[in-house]
Each structure stands twice: as structure tokens, then as C-alpha cells.
N, C-alpha and C. Protein backbone atom coordinates (compact mmCIF):
# COMPACT_ATOMS: atom_id res chain seq x y z
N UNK A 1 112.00 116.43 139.93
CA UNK A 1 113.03 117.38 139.56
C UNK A 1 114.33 116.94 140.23
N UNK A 2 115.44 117.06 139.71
CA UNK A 2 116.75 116.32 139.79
C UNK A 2 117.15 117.98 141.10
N UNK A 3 118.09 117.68 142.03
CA UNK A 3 118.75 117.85 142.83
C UNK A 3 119.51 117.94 142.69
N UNK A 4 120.84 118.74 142.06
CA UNK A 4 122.18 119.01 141.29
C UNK A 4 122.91 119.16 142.36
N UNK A 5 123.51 118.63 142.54
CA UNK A 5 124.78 118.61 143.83
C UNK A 5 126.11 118.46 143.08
N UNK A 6 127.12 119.60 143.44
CA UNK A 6 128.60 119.65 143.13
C UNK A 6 129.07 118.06 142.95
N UNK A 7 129.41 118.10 141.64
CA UNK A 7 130.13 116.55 141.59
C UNK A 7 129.70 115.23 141.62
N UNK A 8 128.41 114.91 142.16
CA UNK A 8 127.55 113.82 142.83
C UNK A 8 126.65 113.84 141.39
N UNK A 9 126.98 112.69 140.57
CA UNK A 9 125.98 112.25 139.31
C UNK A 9 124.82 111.95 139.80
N UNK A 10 123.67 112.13 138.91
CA UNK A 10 122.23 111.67 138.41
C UNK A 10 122.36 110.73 137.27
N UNK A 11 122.03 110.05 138.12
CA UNK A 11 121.43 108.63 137.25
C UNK A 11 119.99 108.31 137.01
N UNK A 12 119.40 108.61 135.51
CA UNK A 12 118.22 108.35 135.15
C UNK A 12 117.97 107.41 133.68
N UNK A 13 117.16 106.59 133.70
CA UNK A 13 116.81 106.02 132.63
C UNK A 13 115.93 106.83 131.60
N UNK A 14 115.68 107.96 131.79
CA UNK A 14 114.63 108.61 131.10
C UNK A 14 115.65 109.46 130.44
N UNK A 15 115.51 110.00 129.05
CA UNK A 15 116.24 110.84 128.22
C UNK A 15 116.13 111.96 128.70
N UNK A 16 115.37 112.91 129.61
CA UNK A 16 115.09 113.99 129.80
C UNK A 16 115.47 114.09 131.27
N UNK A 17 116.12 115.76 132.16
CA UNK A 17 115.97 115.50 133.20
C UNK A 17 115.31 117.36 133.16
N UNK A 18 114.87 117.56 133.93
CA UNK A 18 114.42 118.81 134.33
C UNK A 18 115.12 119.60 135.43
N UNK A 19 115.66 120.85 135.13
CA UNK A 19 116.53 121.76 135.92
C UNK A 19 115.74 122.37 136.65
N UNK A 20 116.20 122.44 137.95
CA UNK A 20 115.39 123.92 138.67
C UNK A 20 115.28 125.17 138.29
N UNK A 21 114.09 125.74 138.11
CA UNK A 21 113.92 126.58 137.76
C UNK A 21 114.67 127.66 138.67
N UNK A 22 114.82 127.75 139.46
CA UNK A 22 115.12 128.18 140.68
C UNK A 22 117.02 128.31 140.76
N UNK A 23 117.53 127.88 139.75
CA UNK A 23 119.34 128.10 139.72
C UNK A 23 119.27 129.39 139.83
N UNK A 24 120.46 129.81 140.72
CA UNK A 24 120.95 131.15 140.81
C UNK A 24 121.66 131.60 139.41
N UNK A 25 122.04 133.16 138.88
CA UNK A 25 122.49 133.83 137.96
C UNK A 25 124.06 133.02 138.31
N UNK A 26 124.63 132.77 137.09
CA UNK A 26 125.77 132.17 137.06
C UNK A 26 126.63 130.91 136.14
N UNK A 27 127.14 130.94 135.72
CA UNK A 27 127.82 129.68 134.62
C UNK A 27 127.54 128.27 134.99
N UNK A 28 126.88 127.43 134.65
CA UNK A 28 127.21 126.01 135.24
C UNK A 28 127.30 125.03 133.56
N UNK A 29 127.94 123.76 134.52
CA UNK A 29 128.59 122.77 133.55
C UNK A 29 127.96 121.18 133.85
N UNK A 30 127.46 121.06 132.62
CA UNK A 30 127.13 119.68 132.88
C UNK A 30 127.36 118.91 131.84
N UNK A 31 127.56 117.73 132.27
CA UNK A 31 128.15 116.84 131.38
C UNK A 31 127.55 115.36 131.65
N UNK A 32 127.36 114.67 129.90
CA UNK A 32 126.26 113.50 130.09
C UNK A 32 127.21 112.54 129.79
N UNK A 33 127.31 111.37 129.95
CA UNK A 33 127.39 109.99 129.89
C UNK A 33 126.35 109.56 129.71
N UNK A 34 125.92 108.35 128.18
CA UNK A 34 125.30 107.64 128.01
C UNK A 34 125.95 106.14 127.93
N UNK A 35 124.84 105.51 128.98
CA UNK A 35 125.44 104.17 128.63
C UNK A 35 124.09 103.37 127.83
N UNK A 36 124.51 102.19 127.20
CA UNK A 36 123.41 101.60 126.58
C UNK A 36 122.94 100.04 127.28
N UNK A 37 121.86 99.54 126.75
CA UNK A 37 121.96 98.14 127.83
C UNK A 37 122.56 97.38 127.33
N UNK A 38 123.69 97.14 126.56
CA UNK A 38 125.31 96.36 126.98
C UNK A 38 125.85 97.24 127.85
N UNK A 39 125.67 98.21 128.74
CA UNK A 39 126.69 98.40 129.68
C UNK A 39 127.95 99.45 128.77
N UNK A 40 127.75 99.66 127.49
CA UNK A 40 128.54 100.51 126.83
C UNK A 40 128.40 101.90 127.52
N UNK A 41 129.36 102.57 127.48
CA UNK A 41 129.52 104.18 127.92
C UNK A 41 129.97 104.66 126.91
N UNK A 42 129.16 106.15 126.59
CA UNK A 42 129.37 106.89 125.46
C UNK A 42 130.85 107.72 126.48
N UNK A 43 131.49 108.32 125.21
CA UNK A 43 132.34 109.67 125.98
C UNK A 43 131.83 110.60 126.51
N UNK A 44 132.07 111.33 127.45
CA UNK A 44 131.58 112.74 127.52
C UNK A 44 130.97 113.47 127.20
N UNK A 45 130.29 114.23 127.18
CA UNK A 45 129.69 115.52 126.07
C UNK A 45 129.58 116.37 127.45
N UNK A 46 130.09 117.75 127.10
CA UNK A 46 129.88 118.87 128.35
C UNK A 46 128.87 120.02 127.45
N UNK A 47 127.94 120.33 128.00
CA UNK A 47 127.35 121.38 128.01
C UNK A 47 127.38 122.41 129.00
N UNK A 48 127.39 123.57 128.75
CA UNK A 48 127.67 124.75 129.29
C UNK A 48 126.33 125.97 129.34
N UNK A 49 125.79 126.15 130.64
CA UNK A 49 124.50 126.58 130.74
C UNK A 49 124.96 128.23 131.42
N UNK A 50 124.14 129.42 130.82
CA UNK A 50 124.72 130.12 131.72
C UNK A 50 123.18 130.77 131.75
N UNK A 51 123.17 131.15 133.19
CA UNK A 51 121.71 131.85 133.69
C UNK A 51 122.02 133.36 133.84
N UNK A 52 121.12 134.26 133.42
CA UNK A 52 121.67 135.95 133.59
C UNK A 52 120.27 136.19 134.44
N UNK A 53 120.39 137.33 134.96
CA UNK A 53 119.43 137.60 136.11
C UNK A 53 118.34 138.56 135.10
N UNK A 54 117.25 138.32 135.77
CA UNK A 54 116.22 138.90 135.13
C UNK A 54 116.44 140.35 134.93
N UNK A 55 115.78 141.14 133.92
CA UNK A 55 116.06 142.60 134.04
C UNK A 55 114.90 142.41 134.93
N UNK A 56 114.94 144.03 135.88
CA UNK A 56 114.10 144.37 136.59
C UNK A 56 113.06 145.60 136.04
């Protein structure tokens, strides 16, 4: 399971990464870069995740 730290990229060769289940209630932003093996970099793409707190 990936370790999301403010600002500090994950770099994985695998198409998939798995979020903590465990994120606090709150907006977060992530954004992918694909590169290919020429070393090409795709643009940007931002996705926008937002977690709401469980009803009780």
C-alpha cells in the first residue's frame, strides 16, 4: 500500500496503486503522469477524491 505524502510522488510500474483505507474525511487531489518505455511523459490528468465520514 502506497504512503501518500504531501507533494512527494509514487513511482510504480504497475497500473494500479491502492489507497489507504484509512484517509481521513476530506478533499484530496491526485494527479498521474504516465510515462512510456521511450521515456515519453503523458500530461497531467488530476483526479479529485473526496472522503465523507461514515453516518453513525
Amino acid at each position: 500500500m502506497a504512503q501518500f505524502r504531501l507533494n512527494q510522488p509514487i513511482e510504480t510500474r504497475e497500473p494500479t496503486v491502492v489507497v489507504d483505507a484509512g484517509l481521513a474525511p476530506g478533499t484530496y487531489r491526485f494527479q498521474l503522469v504516465v510515462v512510456d518505455a521511450a521515456g515519453n511523459e503523458s500530461r497531467p490528468t488530476v483526479a479529485v477524491l473526496v472522503i465523507s465520514e461514515r453516518p453513525s
